[in-house]
N, C-alpha and C. Protein backbone atom coordinates (compact mmCIF):
# COMPACT_ATOMS: atom_id res chain seq x y z
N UNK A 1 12.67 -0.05 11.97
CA UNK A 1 13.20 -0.16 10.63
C UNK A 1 13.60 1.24 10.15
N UNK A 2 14.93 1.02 10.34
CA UNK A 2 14.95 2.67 9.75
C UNK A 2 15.44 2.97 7.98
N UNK A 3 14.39 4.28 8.06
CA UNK A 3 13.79 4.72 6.20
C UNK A 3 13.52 3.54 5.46
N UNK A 4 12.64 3.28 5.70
CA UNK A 4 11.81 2.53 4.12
C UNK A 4 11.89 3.05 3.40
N UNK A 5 11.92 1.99 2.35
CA UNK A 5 11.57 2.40 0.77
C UNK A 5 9.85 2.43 0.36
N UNK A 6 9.42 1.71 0.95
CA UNK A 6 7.75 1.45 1.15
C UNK A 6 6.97 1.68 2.74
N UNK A 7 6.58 2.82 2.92
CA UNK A 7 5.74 2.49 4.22
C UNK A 7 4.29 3.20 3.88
N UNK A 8 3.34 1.96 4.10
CA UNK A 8 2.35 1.74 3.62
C UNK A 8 1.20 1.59 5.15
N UNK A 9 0.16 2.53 5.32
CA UNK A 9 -0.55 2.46 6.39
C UNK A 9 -1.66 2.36 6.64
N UNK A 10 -2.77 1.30 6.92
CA UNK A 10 -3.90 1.69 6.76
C UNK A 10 -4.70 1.86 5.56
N UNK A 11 -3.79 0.89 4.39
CA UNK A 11 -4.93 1.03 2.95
C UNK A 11 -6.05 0.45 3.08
N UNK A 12 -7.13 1.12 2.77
CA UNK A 12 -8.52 0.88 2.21
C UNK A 12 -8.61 0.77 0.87
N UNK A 13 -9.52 -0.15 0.38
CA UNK A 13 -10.03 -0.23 -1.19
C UNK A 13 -10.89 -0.68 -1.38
N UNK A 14 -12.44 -0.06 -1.70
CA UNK A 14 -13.59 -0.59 -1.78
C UNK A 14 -13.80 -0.31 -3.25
N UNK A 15 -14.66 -1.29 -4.17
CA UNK A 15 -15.27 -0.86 -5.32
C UNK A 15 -16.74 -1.68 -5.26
N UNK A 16 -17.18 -0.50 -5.26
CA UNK A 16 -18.51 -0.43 -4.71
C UNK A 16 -18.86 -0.99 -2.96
N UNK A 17 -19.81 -1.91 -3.32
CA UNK A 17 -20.52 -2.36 -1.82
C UNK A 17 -18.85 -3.55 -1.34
N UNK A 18 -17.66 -3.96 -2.59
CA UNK A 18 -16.98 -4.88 -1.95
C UNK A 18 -15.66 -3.95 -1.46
N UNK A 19 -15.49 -4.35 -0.32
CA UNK A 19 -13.90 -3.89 0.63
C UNK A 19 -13.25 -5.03 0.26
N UNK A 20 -11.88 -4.58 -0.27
CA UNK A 20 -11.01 -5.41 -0.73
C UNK A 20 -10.06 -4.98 0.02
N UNK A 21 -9.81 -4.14 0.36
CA UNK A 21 -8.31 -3.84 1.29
C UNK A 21 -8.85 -3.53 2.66
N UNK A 22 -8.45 -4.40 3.79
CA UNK A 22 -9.37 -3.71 5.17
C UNK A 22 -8.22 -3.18 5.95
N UNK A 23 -7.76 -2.34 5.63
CA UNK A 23 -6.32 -1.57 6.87
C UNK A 23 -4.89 -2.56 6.47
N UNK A 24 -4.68 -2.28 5.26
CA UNK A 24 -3.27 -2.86 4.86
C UNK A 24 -2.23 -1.69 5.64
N UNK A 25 -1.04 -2.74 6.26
CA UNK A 25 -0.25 -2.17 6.48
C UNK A 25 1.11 -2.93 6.08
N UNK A 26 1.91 -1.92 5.29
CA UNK A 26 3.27 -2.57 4.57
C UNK A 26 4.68 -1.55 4.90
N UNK A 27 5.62 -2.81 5.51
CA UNK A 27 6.65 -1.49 5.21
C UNK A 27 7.64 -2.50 5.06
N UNK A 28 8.69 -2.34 4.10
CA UNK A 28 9.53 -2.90 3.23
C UNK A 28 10.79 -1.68 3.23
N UNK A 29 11.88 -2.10 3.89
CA UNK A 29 13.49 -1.49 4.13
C UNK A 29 14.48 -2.06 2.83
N UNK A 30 14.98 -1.42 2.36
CA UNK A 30 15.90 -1.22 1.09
C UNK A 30 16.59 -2.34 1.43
N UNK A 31 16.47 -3.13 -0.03
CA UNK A 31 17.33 -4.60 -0.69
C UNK A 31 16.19 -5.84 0.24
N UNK A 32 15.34 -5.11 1.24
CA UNK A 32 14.40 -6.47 1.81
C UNK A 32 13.70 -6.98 0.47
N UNK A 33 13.49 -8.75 0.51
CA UNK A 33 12.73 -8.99 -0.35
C UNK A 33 11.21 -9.41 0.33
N UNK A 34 10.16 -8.64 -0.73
CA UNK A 34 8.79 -8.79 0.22
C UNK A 34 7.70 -10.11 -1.14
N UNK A 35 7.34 -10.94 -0.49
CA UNK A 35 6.44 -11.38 -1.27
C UNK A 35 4.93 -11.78 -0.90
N UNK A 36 4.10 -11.22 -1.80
CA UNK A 36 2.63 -11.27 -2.04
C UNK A 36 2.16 -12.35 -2.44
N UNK A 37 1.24 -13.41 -1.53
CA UNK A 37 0.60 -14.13 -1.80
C UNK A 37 -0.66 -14.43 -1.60
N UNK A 38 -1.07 -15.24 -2.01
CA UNK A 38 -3.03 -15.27 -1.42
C UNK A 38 -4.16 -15.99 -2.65
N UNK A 39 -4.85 -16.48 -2.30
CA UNK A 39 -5.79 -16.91 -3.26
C UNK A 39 -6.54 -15.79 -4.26
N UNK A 40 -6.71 -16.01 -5.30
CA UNK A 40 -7.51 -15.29 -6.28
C UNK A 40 -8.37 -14.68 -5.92
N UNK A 41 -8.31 -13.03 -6.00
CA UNK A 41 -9.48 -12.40 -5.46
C UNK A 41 -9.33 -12.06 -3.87
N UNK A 42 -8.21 -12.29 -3.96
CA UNK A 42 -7.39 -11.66 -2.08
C UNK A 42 -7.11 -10.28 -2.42
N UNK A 43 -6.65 -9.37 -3.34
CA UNK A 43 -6.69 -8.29 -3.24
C UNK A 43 -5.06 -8.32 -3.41
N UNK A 44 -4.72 -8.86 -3.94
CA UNK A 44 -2.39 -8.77 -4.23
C UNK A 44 -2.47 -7.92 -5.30
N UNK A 45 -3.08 -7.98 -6.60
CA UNK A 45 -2.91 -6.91 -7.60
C UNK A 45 -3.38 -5.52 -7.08
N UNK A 46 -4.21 -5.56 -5.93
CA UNK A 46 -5.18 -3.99 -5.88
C UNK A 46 -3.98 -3.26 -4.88
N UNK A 47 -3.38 -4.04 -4.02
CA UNK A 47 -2.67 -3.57 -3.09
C UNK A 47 -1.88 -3.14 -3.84
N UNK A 48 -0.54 -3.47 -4.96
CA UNK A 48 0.31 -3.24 -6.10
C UNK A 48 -0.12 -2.29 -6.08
N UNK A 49 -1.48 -1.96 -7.04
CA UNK A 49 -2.28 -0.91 -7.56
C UNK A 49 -2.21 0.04 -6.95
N UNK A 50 -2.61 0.17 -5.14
CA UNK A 50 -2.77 1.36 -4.72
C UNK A 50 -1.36 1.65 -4.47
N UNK A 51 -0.67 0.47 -4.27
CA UNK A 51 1.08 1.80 -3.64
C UNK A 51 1.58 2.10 -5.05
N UNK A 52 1.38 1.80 -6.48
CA UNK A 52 2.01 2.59 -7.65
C UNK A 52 1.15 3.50 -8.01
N UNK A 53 0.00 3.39 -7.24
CA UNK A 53 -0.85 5.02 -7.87
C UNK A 53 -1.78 4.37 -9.04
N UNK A 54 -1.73 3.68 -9.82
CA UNK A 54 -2.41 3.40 -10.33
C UNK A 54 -3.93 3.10 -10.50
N UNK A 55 -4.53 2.78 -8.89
CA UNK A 55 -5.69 3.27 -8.56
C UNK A 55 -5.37 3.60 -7.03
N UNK A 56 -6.71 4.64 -7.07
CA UNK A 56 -6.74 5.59 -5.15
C UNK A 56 -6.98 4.63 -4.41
N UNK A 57 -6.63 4.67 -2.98
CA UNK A 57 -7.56 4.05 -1.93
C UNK A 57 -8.00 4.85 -2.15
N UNK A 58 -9.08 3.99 -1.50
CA UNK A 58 -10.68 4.55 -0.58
C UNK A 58 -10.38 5.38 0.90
N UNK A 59 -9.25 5.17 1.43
CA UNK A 59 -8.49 5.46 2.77
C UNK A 59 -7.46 5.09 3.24
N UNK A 60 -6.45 5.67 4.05
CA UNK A 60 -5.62 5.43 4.04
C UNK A 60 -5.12 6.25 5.51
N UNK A 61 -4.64 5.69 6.41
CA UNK A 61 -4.46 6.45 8.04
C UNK A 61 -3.70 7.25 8.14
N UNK A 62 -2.61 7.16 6.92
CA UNK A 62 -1.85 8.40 7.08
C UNK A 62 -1.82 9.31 5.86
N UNK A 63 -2.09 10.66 5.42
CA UNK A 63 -2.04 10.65 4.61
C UNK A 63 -1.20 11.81 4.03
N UNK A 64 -0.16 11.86 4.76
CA UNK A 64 1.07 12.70 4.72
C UNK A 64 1.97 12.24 4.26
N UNK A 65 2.66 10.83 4.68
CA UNK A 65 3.26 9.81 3.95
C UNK A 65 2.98 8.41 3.92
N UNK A 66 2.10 8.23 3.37
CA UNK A 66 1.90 6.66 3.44
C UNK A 66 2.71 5.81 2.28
N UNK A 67 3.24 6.29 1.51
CA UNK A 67 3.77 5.44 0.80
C UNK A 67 5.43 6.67 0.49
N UNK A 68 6.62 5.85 0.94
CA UNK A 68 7.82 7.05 0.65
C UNK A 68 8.79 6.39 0.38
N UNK A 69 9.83 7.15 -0.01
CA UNK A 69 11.07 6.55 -0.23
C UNK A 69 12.53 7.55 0.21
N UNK A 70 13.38 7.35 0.16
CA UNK A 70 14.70 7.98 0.34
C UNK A 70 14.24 9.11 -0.96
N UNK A 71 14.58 8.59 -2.01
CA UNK A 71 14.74 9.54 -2.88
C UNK A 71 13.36 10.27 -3.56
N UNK A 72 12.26 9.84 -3.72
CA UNK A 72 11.44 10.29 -4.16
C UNK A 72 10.14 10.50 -2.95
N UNK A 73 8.92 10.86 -2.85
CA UNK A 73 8.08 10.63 -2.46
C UNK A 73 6.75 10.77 -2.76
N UNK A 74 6.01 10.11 -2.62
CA UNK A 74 4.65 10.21 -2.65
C UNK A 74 3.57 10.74 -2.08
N UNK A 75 3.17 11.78 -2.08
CA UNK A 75 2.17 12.79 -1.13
C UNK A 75 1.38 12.94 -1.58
N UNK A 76 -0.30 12.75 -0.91
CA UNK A 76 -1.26 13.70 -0.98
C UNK A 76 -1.48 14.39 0.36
């Protein structure tokens, strides 16, 4: 897939003793449409959460670019 708009590797998200994200991996190519589904308490809002920053993973496999885009990017 060449340049994503989303490449997502290896999210972790624990709060507290519960793991909610066990090694998410997402990657989504410009104008693809991606959709999130799952029963209540699957972890679709936390995943949102961690690729807008809005909350940290817990881990994440890459952490140079795990989440990028053409025009902007996201680094820690």
């Amino acid at each position: 897939m060449p340049n994503p708009i989303v490449d997502a590797r290896g999210i972790h998200k624990h709060f507290g003793a519960l793991h909610v994200l066990k090694g998410v991996d997402l990657r989504v190519a410009e104008r693809e449409l991606v959709f999130v589904i799952g029963p209540s308490g699957s972890g679709k809002s936390t995943l949102l959460r961690c690729l807008n920053r809005l909350e940290e993973p817990t881990m994440r496999a890459s952490a140079s670019a795990w989440c990028s885009s053409p025009s902007t990017s996201i680094r820690t």
